[in-house]
PDB file of N, CA and C in Angstrom:
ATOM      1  N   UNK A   1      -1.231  40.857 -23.531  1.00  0.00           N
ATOM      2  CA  UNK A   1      -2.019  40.166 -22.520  1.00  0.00           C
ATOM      3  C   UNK A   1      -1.995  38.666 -22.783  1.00  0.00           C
ATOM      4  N   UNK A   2      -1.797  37.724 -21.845  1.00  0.00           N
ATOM      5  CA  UNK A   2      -1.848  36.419 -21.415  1.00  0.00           C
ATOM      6  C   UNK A   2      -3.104  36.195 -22.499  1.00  0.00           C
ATOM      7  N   UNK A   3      -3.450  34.653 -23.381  1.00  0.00           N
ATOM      8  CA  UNK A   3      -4.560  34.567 -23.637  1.00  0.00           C
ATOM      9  C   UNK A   3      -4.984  32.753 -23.101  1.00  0.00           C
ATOM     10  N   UNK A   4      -4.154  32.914 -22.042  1.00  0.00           N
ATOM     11  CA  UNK A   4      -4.235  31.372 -21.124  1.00  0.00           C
ATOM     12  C   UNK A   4      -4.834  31.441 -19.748  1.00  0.00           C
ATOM     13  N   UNK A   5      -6.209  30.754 -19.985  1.00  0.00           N
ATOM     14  CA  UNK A   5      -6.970  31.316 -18.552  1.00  0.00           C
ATOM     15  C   UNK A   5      -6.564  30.610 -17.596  1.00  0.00           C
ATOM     16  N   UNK A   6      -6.623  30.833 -16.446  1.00  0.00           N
ATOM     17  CA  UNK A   6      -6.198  30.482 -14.848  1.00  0.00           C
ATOM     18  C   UNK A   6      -6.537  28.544 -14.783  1.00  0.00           C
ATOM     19  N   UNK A   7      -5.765  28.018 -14.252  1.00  0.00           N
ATOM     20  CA  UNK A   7      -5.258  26.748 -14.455  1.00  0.00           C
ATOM     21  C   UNK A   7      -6.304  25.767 -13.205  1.00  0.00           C
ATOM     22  N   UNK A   8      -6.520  26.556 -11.917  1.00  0.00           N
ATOM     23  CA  UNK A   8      -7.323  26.151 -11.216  1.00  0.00           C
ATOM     24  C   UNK A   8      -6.665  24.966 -10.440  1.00  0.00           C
ATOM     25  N   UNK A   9      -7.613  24.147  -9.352  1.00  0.00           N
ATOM     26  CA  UNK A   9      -6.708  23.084  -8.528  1.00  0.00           C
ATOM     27  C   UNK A   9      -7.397  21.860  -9.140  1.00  0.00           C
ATOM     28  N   UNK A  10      -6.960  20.412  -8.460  1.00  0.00           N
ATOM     29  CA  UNK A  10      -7.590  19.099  -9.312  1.00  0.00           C
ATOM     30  C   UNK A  10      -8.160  19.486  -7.648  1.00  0.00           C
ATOM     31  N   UNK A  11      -9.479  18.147  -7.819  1.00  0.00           N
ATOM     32  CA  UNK A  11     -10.242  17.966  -6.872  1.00  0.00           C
ATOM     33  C   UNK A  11     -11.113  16.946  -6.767  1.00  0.00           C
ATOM     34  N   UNK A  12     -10.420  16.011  -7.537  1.00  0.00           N
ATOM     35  CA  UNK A  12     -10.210  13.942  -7.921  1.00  0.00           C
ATOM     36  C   UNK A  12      -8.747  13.549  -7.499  1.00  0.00           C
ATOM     37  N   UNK A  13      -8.386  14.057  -6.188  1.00  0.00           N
ATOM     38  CA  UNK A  13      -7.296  13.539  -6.091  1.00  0.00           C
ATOM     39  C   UNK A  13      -7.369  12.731  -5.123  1.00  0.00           C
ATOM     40  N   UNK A  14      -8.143  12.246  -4.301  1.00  0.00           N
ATOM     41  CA  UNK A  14      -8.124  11.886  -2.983  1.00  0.00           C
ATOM     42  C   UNK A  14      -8.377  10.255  -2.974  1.00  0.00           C
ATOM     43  N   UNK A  15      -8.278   9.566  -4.250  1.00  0.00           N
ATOM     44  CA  UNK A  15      -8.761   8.144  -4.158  1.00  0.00           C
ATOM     45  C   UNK A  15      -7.659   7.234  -3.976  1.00  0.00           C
ATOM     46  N   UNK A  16      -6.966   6.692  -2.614  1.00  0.00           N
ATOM     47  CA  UNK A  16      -5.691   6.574  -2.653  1.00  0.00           C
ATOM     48  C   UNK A  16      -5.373   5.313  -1.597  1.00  0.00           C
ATOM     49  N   UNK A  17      -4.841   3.871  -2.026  1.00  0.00           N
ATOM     50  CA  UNK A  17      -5.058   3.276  -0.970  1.00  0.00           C
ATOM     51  C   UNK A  17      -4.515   3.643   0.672  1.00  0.00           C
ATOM     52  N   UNK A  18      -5.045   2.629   1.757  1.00  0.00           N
ATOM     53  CA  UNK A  18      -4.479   2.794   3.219  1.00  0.00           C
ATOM     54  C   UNK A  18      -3.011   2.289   3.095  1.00  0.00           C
ATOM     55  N   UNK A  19      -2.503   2.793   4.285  1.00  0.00           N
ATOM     56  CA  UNK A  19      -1.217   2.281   4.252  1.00  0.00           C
ATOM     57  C   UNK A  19      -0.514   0.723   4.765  1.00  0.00           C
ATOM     58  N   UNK A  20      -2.084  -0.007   5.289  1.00  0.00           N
ATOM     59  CA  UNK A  20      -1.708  -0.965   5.632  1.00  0.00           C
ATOM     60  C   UNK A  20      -0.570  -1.178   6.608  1.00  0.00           C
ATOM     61  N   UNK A  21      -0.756  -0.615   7.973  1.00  0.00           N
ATOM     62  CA  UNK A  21       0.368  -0.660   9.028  1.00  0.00           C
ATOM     63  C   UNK A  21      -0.762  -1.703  10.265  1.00  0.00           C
ATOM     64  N   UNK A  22       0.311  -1.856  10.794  1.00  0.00           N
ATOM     65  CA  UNK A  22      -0.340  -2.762  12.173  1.00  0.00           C
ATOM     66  C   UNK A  22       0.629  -3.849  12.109  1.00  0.00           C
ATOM     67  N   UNK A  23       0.499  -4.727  13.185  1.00  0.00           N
ATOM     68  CA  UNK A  23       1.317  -5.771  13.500  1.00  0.00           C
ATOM     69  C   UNK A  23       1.242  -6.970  12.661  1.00  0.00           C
ATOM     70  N   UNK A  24       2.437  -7.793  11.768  1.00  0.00           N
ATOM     71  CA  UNK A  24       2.231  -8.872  11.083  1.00  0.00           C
ATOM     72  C   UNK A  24       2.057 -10.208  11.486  1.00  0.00           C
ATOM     73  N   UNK A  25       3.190 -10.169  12.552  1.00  0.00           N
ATOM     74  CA  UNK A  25       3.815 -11.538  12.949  1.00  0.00           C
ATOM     75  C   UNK A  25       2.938 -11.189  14.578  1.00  0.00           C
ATOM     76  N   UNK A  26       2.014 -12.137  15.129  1.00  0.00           N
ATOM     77  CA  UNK A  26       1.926 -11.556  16.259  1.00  0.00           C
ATOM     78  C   UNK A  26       2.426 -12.932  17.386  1.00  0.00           C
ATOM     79  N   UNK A  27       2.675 -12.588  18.699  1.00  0.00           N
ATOM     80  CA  UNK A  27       3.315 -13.254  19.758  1.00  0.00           C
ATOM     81  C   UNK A  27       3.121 -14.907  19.476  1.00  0.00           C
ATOM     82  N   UNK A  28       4.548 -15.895  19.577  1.00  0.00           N
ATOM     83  CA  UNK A  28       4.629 -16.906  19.393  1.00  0.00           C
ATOM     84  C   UNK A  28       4.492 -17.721  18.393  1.00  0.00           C
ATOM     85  N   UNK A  29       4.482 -16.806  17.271  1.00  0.00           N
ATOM     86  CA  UNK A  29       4.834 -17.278  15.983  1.00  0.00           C
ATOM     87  C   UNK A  29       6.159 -16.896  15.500  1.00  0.00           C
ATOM     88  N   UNK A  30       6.776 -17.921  14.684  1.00  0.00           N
ATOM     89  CA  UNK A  30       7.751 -18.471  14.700  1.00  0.00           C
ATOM     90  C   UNK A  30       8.379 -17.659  13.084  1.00  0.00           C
ATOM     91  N   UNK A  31       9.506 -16.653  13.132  1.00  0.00           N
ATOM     92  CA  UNK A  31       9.794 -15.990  11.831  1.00  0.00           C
ATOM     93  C   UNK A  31      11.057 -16.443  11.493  1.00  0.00           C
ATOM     94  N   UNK A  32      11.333 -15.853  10.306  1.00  0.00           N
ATOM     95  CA  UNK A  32      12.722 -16.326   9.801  1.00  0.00           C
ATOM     96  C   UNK A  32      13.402 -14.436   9.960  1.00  0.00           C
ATOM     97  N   UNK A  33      14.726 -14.345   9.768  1.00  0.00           N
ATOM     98  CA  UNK A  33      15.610 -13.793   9.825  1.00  0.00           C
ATOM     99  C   UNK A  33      14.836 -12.404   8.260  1.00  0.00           C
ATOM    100  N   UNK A  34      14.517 -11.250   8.782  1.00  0.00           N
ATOM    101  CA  UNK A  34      14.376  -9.993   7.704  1.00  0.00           C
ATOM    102  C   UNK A  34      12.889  -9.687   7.803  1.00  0.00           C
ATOM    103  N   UNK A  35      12.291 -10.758   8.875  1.00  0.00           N
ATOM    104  CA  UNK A  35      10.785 -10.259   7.977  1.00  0.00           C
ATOM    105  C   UNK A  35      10.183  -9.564   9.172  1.00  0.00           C
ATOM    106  N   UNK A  36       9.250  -8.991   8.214  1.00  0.00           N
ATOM    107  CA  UNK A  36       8.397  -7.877   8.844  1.00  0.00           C
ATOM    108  C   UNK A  36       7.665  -7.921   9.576  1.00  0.00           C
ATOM    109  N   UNK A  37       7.650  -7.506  11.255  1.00  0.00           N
ATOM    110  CA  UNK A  37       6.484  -7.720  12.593  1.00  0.00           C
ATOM    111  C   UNK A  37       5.947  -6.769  12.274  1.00  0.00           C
ATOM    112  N   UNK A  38       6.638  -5.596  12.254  1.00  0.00           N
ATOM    113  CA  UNK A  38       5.332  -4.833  12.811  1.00  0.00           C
ATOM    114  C   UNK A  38       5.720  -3.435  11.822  1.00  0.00           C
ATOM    115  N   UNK A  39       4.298  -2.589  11.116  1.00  0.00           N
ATOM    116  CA  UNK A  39       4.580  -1.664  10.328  1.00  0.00           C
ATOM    117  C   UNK A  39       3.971  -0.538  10.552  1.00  0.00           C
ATOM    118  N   UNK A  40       4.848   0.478  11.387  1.00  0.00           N
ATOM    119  CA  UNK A  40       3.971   1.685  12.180  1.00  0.00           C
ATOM    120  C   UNK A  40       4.633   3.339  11.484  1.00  0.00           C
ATOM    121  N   UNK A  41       3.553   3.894  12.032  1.00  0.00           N
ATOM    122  CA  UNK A  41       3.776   4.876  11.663  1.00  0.00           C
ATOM    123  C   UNK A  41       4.623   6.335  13.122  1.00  0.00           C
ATOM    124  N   UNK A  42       5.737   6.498  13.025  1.00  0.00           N
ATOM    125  CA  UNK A  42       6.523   6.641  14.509  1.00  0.00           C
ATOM    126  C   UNK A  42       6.363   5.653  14.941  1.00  0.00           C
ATOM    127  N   UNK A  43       7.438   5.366  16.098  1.00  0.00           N
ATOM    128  CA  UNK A  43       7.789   4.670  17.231  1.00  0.00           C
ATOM    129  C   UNK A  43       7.159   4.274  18.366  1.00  0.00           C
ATOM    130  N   UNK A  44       5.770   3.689  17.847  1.00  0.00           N
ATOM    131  CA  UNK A  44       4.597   3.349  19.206  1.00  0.00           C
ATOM    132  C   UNK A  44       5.197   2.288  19.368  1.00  0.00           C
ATOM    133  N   UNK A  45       5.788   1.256  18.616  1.00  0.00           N
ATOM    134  CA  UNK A  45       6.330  -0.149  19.208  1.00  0.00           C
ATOM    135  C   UNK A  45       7.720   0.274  19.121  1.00  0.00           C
ATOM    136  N   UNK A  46       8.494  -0.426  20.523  1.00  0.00           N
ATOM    137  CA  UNK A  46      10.011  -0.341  20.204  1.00  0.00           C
ATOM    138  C   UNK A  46      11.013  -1.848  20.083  1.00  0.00           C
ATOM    139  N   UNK A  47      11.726  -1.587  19.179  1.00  0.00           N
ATOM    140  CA  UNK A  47      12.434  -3.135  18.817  1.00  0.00           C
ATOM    141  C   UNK A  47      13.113  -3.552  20.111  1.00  0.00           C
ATOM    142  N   UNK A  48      13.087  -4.746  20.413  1.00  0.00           N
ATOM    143  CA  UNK A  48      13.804  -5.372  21.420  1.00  0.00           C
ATOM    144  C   UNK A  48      15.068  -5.918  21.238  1.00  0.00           C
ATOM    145  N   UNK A  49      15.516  -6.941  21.900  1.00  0.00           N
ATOM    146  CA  UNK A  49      16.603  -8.143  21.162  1.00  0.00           C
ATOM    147  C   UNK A  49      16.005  -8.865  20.184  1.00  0.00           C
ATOM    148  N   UNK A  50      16.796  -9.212  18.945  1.00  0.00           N
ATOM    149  CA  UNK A  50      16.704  -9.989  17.999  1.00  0.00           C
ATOM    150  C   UNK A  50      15.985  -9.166  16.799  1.00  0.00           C
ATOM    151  N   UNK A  51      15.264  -7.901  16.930  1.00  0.00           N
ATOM    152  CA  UNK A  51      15.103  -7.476  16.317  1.00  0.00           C
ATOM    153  C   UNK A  51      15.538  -5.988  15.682  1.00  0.00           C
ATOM    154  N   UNK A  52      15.481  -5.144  14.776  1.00  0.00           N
ATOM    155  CA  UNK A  52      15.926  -4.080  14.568  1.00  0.00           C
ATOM    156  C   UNK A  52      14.879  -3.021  13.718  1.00  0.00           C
ATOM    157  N   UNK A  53      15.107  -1.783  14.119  1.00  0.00           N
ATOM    158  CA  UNK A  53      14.118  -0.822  13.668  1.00  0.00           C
ATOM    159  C   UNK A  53      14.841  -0.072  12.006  1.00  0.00           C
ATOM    160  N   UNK A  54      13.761   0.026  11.100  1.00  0.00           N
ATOM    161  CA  UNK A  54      14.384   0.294   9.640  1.00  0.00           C
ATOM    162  C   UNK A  54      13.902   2.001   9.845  1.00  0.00           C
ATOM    163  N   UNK A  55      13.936   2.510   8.729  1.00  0.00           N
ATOM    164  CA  UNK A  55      14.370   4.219   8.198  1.00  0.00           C
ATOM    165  C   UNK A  55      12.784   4.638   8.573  1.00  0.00           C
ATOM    166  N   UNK A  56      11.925   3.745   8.355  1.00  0.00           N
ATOM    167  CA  UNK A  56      10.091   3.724   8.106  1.00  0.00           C
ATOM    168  C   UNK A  56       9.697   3.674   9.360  1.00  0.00           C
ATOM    169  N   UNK A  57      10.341   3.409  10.414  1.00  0.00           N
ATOM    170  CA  UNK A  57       9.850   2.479  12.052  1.00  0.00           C
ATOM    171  C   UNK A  57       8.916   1.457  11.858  1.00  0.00           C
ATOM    172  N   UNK A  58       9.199   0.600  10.752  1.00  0.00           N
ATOM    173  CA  UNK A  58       8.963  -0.934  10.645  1.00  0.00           C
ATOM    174  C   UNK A  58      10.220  -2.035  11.695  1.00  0.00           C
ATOM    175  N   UNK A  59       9.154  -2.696  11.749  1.00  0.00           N
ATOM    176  CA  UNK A  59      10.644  -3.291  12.829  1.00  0.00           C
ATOM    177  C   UNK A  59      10.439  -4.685  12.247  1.00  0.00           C
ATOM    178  N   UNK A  60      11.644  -5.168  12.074  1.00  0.00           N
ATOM    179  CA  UNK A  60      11.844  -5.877  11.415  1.00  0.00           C
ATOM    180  C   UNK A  60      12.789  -7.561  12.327  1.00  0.00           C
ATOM    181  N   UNK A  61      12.586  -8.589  12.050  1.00  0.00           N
ATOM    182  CA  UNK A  61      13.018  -9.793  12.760  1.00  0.00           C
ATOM    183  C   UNK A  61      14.913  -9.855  12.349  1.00  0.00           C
ATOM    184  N   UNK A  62      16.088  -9.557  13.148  1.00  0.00           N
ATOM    185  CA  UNK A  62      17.273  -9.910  12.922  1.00  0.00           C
ATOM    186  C   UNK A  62      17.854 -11.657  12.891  1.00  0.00           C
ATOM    187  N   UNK A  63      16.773 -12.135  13.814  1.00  0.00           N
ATOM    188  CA  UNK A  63      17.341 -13.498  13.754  1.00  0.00           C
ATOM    189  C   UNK A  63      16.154 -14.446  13.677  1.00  0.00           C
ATOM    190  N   UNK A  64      16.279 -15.650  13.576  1.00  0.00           N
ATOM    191  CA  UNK A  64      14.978 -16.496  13.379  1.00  0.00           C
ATOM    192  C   UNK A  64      14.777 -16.683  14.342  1.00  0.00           C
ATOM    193  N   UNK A  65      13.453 -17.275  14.885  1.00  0.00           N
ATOM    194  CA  UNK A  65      12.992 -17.315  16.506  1.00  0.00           C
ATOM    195  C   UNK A  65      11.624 -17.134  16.400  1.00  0.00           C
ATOM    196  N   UNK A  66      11.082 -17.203  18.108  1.00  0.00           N
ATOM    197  CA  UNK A  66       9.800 -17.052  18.059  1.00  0.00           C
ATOM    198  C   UNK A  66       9.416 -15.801  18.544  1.00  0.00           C
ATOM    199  N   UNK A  67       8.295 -14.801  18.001  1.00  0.00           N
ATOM    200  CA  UNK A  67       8.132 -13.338  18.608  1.00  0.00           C
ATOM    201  C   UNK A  67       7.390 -13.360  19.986  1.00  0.00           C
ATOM    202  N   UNK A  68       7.219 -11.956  20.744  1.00  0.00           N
ATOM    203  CA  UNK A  68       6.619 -12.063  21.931  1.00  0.00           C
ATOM    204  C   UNK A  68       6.887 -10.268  22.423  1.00  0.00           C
ATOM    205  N   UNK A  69       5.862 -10.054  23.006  1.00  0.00           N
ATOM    206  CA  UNK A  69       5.762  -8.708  23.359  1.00  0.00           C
ATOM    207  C   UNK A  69       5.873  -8.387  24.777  1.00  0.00           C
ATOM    208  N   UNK A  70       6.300  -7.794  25.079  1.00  0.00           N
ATOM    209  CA  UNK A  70       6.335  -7.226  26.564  1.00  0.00           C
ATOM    210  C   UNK A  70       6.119  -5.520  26.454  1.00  0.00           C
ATOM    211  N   UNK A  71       5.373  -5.288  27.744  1.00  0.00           N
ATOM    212  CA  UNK A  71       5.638  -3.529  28.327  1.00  0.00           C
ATOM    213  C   UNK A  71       6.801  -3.276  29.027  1.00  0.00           C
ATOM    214  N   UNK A  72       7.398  -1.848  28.004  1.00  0.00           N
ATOM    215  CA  UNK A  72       8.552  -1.907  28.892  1.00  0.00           C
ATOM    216  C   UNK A  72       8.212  -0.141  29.472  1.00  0.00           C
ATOM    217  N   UNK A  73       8.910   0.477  30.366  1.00  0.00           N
ATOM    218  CA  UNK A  73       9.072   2.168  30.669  1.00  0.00           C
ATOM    219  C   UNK A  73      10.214   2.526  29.522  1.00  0.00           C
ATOM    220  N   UNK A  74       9.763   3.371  28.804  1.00  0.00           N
ATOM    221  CA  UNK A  74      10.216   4.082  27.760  1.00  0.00           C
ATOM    222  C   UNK A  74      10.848   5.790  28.756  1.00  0.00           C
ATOM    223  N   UNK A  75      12.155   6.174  28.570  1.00  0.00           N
ATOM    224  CA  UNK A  75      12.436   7.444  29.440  1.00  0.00           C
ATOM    225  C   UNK A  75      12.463   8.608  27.791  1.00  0.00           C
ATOM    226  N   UNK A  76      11.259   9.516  27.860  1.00  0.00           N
ATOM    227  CA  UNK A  76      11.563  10.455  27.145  1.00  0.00           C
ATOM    228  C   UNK A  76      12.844  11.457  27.347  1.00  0.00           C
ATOM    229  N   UNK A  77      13.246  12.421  26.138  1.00  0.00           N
ATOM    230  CA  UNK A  77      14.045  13.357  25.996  1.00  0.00           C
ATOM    231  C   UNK A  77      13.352  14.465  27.436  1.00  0.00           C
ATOM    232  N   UNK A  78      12.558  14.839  27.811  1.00  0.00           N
ATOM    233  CA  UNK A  78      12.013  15.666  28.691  1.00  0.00           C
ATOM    234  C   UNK A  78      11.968  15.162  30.145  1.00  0.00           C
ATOM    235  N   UNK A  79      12.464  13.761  30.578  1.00  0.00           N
ATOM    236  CA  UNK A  79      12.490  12.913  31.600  1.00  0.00           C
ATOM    237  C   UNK A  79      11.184  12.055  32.094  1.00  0.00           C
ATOM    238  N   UNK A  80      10.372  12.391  31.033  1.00  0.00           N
ATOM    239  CA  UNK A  80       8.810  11.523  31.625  1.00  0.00           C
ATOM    240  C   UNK A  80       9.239  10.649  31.064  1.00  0.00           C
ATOM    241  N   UNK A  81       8.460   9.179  31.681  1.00  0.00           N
ATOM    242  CA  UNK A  81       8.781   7.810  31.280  1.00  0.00           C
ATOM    243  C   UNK A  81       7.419   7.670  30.361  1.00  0.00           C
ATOM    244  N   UNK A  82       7.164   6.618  29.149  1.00  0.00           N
ATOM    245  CA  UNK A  82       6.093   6.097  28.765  1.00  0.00           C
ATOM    246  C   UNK A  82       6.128   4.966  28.840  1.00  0.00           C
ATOM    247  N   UNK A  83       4.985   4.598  28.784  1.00  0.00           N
ATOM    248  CA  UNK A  83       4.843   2.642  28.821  1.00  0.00           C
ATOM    249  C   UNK A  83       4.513   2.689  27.229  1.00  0.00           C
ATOM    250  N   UNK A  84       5.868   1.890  26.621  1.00  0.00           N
ATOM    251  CA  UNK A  84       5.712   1.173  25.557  1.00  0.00           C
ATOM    252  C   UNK A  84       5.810  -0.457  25.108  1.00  0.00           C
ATOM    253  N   UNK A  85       5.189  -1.342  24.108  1.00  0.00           N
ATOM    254  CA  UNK A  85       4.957  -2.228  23.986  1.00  0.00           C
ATOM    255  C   UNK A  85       6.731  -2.970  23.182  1.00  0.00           C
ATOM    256  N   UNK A  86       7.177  -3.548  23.818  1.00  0.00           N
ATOM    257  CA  UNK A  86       8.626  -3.681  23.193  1.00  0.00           C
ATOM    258  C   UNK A  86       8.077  -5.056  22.252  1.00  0.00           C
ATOM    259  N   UNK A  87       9.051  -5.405  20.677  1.00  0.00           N
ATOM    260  CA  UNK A  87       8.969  -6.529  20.397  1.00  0.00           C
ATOM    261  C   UNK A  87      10.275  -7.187  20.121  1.00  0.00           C
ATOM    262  N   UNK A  88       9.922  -8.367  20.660  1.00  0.00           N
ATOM    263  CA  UNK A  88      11.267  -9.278  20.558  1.00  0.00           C
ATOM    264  C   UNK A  88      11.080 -10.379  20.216  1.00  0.00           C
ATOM    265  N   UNK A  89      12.417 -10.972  19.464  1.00  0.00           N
ATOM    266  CA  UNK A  89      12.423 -12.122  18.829  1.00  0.00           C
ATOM    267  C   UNK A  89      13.857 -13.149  19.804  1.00  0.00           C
ATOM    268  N   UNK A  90      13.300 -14.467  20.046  1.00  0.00           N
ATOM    269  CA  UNK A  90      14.082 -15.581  21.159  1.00  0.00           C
ATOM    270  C   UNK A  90      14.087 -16.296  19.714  1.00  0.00           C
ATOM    271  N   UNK A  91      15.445 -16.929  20.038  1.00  0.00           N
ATOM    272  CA  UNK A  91      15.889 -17.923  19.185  1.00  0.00           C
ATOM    273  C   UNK A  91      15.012 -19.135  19.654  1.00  0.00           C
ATOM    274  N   UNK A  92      14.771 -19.898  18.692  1.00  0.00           N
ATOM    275  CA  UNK A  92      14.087 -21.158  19.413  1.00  0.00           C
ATOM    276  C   UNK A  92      14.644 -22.299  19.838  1.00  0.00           C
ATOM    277  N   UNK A  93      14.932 -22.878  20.782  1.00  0.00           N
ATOM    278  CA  UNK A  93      15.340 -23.953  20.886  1.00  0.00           C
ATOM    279  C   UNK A  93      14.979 -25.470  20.987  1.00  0.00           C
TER     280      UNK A  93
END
């Protein structure tokens, strides 16, 4: 016979920071080339021009410029459209 009693679960595990997502850079501020707008969890924001979406659906600035948001119609896989918030980065001139 076993003389090792039952191991049981932890139940101090839950103290754990937030993930800190939401928008960084917000409309008409002015970024450089890699950095981070916006840090979500799925695809509620979708990258526009100038910018590009990473592995995380952080979207991230491709070129330097100033940011700015628009609504665009999003066409799902099932044919319904959604209204999503697009972000894009304009070169500045």
């Amino acid at each position: 016979m076993s003389h090792v009693k039952a191991g049981g679960s932890s139940k101090n595990n839950r103290n754990n920071a937030g993930p800190r997502l939401g928008v960084k850079r917000f409309g008409g501020q002015t970024v450089n080339t890699g950095e981070v707008l916006v840090r979500q969890t799925g695809s509620t924001k979708v990258a526009g021009p100038g910018t590009f979406l990473s592995k995380n659906f952080t979207i991230h600035a491709a070129q330097a410029g100033v940011v700015s948001f628009q609504k665009v119609k999003k066409g799902k896989f099932t044919g319904k459209t959604v209204t999503r918030t697009q972000v894009s980065v304009t070169t500045a001139a």
